[in-house]
C-alpha atoms as a PDB file:
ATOM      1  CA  UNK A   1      18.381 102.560  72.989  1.00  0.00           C
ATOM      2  CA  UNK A   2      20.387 101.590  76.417  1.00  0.00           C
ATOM      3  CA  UNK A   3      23.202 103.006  77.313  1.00  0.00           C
ATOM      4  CA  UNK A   4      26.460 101.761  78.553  1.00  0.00           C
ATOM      5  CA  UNK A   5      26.882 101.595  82.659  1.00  0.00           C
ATOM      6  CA  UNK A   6      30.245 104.077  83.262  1.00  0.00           C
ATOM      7  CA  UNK A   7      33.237 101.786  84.157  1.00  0.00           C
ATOM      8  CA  UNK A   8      34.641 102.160  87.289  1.00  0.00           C
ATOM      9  CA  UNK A   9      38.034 102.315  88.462  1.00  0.00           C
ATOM     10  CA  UNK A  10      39.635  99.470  87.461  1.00  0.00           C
ATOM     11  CA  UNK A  11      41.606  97.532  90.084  1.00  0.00           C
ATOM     12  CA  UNK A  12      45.619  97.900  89.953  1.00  0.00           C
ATOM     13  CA  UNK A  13      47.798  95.115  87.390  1.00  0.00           C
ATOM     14  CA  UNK A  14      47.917  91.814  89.428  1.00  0.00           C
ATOM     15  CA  UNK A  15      44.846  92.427  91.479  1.00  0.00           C
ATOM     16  CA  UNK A  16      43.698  93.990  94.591  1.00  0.00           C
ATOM     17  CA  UNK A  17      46.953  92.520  96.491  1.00  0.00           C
ATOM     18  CA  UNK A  18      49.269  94.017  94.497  1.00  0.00           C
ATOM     19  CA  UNK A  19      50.733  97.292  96.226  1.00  0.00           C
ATOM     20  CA  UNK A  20      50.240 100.529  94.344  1.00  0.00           C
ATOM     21  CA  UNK A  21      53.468 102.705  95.005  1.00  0.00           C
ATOM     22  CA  UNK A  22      54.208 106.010  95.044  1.00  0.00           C
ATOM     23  CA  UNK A  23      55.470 108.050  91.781  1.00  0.00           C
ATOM     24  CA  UNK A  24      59.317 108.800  92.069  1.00  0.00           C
ATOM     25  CA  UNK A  25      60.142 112.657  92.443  1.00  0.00           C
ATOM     26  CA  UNK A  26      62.159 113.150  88.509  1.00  0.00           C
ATOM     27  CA  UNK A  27      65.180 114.586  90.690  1.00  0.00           C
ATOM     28  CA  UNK A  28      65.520 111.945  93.223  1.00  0.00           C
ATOM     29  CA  UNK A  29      68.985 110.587  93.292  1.00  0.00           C
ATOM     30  CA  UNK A  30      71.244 108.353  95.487  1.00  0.00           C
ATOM     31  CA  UNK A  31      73.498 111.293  96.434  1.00  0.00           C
ATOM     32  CA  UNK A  32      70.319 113.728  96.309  1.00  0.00           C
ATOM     33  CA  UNK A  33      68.891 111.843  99.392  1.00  0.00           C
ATOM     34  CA  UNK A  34      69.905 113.582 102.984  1.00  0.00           C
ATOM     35  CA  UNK A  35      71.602 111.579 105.543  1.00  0.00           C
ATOM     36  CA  UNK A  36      69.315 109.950 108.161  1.00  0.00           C
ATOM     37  CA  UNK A  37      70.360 110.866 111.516  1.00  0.00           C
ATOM     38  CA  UNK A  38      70.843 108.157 113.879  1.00  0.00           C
ATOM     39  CA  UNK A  39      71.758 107.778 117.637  1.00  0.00           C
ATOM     40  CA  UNK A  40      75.584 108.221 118.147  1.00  0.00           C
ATOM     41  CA  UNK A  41      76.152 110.552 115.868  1.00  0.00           C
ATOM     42  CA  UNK A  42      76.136 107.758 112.908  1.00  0.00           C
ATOM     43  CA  UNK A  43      74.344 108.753 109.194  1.00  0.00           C
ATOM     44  CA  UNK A  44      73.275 106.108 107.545  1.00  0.00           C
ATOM     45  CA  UNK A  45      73.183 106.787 103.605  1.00  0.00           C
ATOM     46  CA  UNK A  46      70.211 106.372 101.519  1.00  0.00           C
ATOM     47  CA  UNK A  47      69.676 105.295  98.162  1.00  0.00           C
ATOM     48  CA  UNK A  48      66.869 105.222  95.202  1.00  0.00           C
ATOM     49  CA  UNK A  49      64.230 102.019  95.554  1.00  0.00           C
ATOM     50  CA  UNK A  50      66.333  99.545  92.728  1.00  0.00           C
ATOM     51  CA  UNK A  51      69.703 101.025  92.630  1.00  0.00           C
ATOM     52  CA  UNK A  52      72.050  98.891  92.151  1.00  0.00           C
ATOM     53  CA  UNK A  53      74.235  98.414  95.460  1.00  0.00           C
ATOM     54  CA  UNK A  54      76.677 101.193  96.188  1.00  0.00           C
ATOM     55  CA  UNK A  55      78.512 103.154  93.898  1.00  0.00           C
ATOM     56  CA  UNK A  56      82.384 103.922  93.826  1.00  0.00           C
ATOM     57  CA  UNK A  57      82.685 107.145  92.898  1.00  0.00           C
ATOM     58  CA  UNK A  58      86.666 108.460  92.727  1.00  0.00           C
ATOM     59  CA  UNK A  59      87.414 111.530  94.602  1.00  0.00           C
ATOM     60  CA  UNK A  60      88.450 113.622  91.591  1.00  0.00           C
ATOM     61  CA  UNK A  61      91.234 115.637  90.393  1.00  0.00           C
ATOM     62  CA  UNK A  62      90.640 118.469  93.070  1.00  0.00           C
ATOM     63  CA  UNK A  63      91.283 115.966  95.673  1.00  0.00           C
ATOM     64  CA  UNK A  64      94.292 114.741  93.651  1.00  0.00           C
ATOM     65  CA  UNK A  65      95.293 118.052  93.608  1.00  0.00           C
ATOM     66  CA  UNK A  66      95.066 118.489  97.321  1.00  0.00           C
ATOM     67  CA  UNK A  67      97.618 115.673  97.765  1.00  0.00           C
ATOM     68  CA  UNK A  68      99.726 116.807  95.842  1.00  0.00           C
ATOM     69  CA  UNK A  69      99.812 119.802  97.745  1.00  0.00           C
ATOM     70  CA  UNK A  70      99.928 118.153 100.899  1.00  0.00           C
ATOM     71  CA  UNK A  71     102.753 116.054 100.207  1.00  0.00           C
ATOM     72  CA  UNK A  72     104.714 118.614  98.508  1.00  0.00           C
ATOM     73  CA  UNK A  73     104.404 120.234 102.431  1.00  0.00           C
ATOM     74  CA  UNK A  74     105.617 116.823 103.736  1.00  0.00           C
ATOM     75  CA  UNK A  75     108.987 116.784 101.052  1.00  0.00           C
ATOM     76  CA  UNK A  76     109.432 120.086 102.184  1.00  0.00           C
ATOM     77  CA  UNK A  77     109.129 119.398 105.924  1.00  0.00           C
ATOM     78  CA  UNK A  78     111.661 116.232 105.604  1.00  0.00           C
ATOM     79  CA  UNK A  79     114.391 118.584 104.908  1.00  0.00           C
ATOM     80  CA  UNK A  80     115.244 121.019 107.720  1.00  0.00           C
ATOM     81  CA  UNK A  81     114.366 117.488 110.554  1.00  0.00           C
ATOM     82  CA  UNK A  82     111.933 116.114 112.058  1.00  0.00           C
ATOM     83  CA  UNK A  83     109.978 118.910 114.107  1.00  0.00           C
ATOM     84  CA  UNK A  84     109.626 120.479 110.494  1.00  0.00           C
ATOM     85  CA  UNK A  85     108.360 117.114 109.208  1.00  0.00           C
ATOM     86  CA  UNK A  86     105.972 116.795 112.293  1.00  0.00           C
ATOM     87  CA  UNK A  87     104.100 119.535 112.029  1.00  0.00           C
ATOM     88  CA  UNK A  88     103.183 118.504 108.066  1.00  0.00           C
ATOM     89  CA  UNK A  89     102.441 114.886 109.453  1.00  0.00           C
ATOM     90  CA  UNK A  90     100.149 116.005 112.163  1.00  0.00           C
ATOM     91  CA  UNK A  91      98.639 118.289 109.697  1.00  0.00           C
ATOM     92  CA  UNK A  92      98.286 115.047 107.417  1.00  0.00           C
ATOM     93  CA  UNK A  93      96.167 113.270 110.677  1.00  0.00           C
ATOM     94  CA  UNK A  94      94.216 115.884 111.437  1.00  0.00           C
ATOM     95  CA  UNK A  95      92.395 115.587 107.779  1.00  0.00           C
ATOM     96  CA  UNK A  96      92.817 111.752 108.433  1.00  0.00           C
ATOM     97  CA  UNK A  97      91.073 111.805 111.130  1.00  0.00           C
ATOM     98  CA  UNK A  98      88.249 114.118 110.180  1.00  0.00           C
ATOM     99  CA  UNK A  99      87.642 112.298 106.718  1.00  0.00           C
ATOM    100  CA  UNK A 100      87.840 108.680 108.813  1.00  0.00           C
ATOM    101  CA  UNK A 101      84.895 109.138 110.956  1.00  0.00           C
ATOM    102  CA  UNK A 102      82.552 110.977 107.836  1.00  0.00           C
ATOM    103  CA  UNK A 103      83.472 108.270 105.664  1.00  0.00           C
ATOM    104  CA  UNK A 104      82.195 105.583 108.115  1.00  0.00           C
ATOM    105  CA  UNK A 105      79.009 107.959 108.514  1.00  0.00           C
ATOM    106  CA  UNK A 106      79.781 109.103 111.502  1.00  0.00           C
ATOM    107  CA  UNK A 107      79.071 112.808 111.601  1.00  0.00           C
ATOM    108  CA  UNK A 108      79.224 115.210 113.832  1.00  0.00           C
ATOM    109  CA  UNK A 109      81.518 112.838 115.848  1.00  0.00           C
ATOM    110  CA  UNK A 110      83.874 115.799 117.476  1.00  0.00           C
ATOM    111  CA  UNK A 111      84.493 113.795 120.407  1.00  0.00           C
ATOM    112  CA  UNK A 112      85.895 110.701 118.430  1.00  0.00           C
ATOM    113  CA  UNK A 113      87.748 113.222 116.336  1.00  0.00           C
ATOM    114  CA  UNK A 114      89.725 114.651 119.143  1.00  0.00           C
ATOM    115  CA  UNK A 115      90.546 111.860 121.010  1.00  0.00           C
ATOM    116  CA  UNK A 116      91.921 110.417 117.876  1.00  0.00           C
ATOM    117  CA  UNK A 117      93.837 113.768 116.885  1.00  0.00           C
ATOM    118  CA  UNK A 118      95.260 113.639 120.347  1.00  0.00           C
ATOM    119  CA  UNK A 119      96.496 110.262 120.622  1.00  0.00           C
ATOM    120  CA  UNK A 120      98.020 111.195 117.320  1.00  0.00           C
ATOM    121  CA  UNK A 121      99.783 114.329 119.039  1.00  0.00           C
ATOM    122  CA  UNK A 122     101.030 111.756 121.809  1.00  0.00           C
ATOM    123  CA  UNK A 123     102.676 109.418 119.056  1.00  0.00           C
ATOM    124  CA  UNK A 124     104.079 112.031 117.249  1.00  0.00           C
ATOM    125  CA  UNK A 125     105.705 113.628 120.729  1.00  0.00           C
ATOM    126  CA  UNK A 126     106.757 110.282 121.776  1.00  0.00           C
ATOM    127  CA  UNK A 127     108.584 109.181 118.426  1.00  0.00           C
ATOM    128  CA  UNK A 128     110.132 112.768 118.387  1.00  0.00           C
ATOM    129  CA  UNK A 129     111.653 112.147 121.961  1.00  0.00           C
ATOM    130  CA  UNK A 130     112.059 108.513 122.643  1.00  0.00           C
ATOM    131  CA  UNK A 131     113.762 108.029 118.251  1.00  0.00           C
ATOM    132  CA  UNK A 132     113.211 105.478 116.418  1.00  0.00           C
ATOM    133  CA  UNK A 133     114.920 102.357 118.085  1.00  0.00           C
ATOM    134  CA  UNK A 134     111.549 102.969 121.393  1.00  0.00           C
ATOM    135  CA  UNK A 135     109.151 103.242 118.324  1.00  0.00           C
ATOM    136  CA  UNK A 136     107.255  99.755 118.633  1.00  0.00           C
ATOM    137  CA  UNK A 137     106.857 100.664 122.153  1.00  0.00           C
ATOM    138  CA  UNK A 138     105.522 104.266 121.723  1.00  0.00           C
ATOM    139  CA  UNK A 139     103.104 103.341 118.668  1.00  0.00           C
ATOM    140  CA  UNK A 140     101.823  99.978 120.499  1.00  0.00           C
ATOM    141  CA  UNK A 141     101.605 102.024 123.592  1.00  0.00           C
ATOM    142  CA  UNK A 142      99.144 104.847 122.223  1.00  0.00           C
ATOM    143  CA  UNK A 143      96.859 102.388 120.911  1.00  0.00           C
ATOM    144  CA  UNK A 144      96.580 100.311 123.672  1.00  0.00           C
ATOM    145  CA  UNK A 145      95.619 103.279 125.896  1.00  0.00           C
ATOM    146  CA  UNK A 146      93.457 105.433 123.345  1.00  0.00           C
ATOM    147  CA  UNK A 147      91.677 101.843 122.788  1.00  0.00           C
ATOM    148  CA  UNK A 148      90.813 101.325 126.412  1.00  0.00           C
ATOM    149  CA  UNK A 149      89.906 105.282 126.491  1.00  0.00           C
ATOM    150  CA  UNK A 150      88.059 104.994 123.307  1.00  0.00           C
ATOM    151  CA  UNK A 151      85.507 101.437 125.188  1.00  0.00           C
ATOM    152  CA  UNK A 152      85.453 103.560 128.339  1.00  0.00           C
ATOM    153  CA  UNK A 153      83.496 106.030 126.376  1.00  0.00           C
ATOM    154  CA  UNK A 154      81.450 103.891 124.324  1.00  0.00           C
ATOM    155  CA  UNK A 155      80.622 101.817 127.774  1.00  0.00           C
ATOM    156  CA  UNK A 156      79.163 105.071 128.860  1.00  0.00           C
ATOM    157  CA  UNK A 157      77.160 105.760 125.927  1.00  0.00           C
ATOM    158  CA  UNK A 158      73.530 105.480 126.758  1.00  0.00           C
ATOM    159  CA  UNK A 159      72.960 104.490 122.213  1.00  0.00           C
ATOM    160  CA  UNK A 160      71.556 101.147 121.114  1.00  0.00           C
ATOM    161  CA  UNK A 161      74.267  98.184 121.409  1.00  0.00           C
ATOM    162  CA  UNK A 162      74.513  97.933 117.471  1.00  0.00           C
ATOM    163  CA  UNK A 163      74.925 101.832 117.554  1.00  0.00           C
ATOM    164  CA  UNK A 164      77.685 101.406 120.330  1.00  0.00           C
ATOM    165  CA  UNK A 165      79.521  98.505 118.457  1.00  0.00           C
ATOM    166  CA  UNK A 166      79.897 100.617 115.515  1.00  0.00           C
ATOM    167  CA  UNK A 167      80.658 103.816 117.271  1.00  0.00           C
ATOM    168  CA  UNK A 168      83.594 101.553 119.335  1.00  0.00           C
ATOM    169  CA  UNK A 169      84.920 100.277 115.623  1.00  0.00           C
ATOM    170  CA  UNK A 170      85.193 103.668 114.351  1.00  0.00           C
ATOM    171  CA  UNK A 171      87.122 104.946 116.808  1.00  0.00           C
ATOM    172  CA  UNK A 172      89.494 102.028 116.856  1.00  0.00           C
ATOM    173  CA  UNK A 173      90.125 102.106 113.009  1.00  0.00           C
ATOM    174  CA  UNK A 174      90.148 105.874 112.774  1.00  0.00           C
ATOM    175  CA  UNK A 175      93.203 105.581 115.074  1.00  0.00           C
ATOM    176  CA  UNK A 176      95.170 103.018 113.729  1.00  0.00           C
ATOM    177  CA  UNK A 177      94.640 104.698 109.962  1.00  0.00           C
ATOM    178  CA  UNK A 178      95.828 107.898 111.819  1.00  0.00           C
ATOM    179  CA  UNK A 179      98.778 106.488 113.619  1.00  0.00           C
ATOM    180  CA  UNK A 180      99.701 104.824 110.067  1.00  0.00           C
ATOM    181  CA  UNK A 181     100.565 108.524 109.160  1.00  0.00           C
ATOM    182  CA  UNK A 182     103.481 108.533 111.920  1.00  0.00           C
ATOM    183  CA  UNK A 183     106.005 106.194 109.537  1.00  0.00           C
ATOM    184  CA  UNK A 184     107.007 109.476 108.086  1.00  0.00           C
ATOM    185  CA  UNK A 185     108.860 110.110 110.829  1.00  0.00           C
ATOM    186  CA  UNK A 186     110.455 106.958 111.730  1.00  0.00           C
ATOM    187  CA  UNK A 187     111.784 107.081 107.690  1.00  0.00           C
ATOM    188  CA  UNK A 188     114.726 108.355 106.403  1.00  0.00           C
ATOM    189  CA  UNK A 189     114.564 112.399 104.841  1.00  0.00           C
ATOM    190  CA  UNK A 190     114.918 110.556 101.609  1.00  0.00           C
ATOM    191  CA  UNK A 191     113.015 108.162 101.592  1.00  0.00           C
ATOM    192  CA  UNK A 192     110.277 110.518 102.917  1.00  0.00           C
ATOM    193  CA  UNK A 193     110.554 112.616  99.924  1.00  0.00           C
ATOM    194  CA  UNK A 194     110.264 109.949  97.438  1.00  0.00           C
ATOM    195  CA  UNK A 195     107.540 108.624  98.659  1.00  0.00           C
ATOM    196  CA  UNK A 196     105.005 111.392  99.215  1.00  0.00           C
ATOM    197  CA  UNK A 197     105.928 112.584  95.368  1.00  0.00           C
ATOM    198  CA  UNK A 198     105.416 108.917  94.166  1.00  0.00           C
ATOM    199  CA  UNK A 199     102.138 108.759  95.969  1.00  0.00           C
ATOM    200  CA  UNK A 200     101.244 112.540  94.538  1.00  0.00           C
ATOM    201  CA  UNK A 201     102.068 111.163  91.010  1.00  0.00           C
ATOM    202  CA  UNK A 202      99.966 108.304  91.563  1.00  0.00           C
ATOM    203  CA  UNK A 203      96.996 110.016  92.806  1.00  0.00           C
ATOM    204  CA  UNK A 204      96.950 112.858  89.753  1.00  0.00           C
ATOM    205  CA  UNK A 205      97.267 110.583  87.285  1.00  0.00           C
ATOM    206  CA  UNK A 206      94.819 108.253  88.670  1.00  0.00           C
ATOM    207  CA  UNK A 207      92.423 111.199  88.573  1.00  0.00           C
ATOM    208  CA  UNK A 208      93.366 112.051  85.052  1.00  0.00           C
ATOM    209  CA  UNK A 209      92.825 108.458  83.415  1.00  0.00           C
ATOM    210  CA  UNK A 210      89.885 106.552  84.922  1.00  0.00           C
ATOM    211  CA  UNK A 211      88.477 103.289  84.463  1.00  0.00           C
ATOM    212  CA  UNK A 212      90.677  99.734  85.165  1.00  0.00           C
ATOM    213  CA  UNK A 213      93.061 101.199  82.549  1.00  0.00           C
ATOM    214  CA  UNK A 214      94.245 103.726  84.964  1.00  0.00           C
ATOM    215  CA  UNK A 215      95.548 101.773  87.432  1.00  0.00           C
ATOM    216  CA  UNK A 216      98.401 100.348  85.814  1.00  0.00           C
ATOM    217  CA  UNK A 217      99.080 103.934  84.215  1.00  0.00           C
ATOM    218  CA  UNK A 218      98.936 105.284  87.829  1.00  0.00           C
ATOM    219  CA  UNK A 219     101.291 102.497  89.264  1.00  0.00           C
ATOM    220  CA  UNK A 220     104.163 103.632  86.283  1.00  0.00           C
ATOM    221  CA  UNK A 221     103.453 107.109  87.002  1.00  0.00           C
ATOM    222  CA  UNK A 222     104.606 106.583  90.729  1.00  0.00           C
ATOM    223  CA  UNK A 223     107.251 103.838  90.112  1.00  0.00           C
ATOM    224  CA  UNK A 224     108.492 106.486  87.671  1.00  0.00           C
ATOM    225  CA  UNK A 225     108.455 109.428  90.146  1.00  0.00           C
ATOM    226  CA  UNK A 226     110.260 106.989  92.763  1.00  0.00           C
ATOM    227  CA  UNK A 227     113.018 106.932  90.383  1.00  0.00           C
ATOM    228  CA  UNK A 228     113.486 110.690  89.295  1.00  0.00           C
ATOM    229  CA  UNK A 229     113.324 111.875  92.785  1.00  0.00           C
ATOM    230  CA  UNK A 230     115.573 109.104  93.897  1.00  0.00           C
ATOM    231  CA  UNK A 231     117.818 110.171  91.218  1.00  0.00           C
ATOM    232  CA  UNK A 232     117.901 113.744  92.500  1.00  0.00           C
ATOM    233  CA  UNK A 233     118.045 112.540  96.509  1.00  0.00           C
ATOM    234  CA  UNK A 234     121.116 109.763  95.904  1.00  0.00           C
ATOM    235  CA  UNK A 235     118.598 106.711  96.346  1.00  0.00           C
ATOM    236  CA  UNK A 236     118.828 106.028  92.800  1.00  0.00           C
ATOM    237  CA  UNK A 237     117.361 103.131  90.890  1.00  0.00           C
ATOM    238  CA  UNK A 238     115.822 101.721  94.206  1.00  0.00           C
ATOM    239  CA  UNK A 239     113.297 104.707  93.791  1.00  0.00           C
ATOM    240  CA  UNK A 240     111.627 103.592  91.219  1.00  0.00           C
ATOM    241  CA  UNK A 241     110.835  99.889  93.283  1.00  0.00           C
ATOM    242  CA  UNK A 242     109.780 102.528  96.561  1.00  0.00           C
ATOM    243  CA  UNK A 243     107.665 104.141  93.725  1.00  0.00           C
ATOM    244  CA  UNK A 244     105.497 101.285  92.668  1.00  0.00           C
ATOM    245  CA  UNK A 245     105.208 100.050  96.130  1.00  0.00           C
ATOM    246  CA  UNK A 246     103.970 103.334  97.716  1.00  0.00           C
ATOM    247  CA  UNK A 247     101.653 104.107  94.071  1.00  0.00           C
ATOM    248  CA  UNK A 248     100.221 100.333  95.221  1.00  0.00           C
ATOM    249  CA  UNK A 249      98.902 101.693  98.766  1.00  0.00           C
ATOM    250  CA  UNK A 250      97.986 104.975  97.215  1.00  0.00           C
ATOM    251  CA  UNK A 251      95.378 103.265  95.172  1.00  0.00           C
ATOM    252  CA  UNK A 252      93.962 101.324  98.028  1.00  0.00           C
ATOM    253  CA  UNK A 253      93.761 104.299 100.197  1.00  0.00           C
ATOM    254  CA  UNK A 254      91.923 105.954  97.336  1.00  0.00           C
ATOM    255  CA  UNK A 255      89.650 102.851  96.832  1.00  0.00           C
ATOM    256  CA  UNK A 256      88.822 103.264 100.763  1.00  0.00           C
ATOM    257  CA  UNK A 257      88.108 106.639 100.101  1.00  0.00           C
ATOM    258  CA  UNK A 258      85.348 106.296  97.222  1.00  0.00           C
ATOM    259  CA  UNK A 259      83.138 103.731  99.157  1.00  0.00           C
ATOM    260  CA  UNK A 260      79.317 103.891  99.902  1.00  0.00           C
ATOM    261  CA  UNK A 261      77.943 107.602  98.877  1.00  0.00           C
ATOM    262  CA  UNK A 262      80.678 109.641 100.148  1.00  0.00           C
ATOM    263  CA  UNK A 263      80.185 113.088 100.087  1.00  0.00           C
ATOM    264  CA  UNK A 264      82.531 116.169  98.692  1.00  0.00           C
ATOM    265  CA  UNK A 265      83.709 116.446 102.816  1.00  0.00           C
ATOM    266  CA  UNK A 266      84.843 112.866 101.876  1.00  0.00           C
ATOM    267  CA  UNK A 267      86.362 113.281  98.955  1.00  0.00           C
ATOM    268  CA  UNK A 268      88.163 116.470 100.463  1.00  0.00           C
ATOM    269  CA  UNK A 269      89.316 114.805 103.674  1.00  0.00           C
ATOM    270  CA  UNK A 270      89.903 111.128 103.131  1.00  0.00           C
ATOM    271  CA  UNK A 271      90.337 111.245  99.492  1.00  0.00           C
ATOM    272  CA  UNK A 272      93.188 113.575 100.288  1.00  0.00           C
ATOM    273  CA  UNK A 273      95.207 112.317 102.786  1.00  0.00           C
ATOM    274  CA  UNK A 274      94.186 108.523 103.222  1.00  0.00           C
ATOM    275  CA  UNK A 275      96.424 107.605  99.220  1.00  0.00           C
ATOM    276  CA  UNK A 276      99.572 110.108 101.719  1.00  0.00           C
ATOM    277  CA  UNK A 277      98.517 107.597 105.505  1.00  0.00           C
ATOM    278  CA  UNK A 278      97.959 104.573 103.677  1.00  0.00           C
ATOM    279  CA  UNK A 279     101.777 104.963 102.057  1.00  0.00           C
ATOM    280  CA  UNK A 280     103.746 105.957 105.372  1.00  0.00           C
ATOM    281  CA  UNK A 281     104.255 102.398 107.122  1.00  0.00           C
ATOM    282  CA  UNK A 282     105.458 101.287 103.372  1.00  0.00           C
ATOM    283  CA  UNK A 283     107.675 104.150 103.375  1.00  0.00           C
ATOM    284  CA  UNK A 284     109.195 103.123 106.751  1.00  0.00           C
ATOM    285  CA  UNK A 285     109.762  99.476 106.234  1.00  0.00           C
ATOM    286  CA  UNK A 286     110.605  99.522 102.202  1.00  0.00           C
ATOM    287  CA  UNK A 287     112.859 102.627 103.300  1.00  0.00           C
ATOM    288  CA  UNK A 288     115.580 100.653 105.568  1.00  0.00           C
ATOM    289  CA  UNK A 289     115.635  98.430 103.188  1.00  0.00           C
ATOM    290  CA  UNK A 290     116.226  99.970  99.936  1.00  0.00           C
ATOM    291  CA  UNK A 291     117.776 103.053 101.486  1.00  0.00           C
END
C-alpha cells in the first residue's frame, strides 16, 4: 500500500507574482490612523487601503452650539460700539485662525498662527481708527504687507519646495479667511446683529437635520431669523433677504470646515467660527444696501 506524498504549501491565487498582503488590524479606521508628520509642520492624513476618497464629515451640533454662542457674544458686542464689537471679532479670528492652519494639516504651525492673529490685530486697530470710508486701504494694506512677511519667511525655510509652496498658501489663505471676519465692523449695529443670529440659526439647524434635505431647511431657518431679528432691530422685512444670504455663506463655511479627515480640533475651531467669517463681508456689503 503507498502512501500519499504530503502537499506542500500551495502557491498564493494568481501565481507566484501575485503579492500576498498583510491582514488588516479589525480596528483600523480612516480617522483611527495618526497623522504623519512632515517637514514644515504639515500632517498629511491617512486613510484605509480602498476607502473611498475623503469623507465629509459635518462638525456636529456641539460645534453648532459653539456658534451660536459665539455670535450671541458678537450681537451683544454690536450694541454698546465698536471697541465692544472688536474684542468679540478678534476673539472670532483667533479660533479662525487656529482652525485654518489644522484644517489644511498644518499643525503645530504657531508661527503662521501668530503672524496671522497679528495682522488681524493691525486690521482691526486700523478700521477702528482710520472708519470705514479708509477701509479698502487698511484691509488691502495688511495683506499686502503680512503677504510679503508671510514669503520672507517661507524664503527662509530650509523644507522641501513642495513643502514651502504649501506652507506659503496656508499662510496666505489663513489671512484673507481671517481678515474676512473684520466686515463686522465696517457693518451697521443692525445689520451685525441680524446676521450673526441668521448664521447661528443656520448652523443649529443644519446640525439638527442632515443629509441634502437640510440645506434648504437650514437656508429658511436663517432667512427666517433675518426677519424676526430685523423685526425687533427696525430693519424689517429686508431681514429675512440678509437672512438667506448670510445662511448661504454659513453653509459653505461649514462645507470648508468638514473636508479631508478633520479632526474634533477642527470641528471645534473652524467648524465654529468659519459658518460666523465666511458671513461678515456679506454682512457688510448686503448691509448698506438693505439697511
Amino acid at each position: 500500500m503507498t502512501g500519499h506524498p504530503h502537499p506542500g504549501p500551495l502557491p498564493p491565487e494568481g501565481g507566484p507574482q501575485s503579492a500576498v498582503t498583510a491582514p488588516q488590524a479589525p480596528d483600523a479606521t480612516p480617522d483611527a490612523a495618526p497623522p504623519q508628520p512632515r517637514s514644515g509642520g504639515r500632517h498629511v492624513a491617512t486613510r484605509a487601503p480602498g476607502a473611498p476618497g475623503s469623507p465629509l464629515i459635518a462638525p456636529g451640533i456641539a460645534s453648532a452650539l459653539c456658534t451660536a454662542g459665539l455670535a450671541a457674544l458678537l450681537a451683544a458686542g454690536a450694541q454698546p460700539g465698536l471697541p465692544a464689537l472688536a474684542v468679540a471679532v478678534v476673539l472670532l479670528q483667533a479660533v479662525t485662525a487656529a482652525g485654518w492652519y489644522r484644517l489644511n494639516g498644518m499643525w503645530p504651525a504657531r508661527q503662521g498662527i501668530a503672524l496671522v492673529f497679528l495682522s488681524a490685530l493691525v486690521a482691526d486697530g486700523g478700521l477702528l481708527l482710520a472708519g470705514a470710508e479708509r477701509a479698502p486701504l487698511v484691509i488691502l494694506g495688511t495683506l499686502g504687507v503680512w503677504l510679503l512677511l508671510a514669503l520672507a519667511a517661507r524664503l527662509r525655510d530650509r523644507s522641501g519646495p513642495d513643502e514651502r509652496l504649501y506652507a506659503l498658501t496656508a499662510d496666505c489663505t489663513a489671512t484673507v479667511v481671517t481678515l474676512l471676519a473684520s466686515g463686522y465692523l465696517l457693518a451697521p449695529r443692525d445689520t451685525v446683529v441680524v446676521t450673526v443670529i441668521a448664521v447661528a440659526g443656520t448652523a443649529v439647524v443644519r446640525a439638527v437635520v442632515p443629509g441634502v434635505a437640510g440645506i434648504p431647511v437650514a437656508l429658511l431657518a436663517g432667512a427666517a431669523a433675518g426677519w424676526g431679528i430685523g423685526e425687533l432691530t427696525g430693519m424689517g422685512a429686508p431681514g429675512a433677504a440678509l437672512g438667506f444670504a448670510v445662511g448661504v455663506a454659513a453653509l459653505l463655511g461649514l462645507r470648508v470646515a468638514s473636508y479631508d479627515f478633520p479632526s474634533r480640533f477642527v470641528h471645534m475651531t473652524a467648524g465654529v467660527a468659519l459658518p460666523l467669517a465666511c458671513a461678515a463681508p456679506v454682512a457688510h456689503f448686503l448691509g448698506s444696501v438693505l439697511g
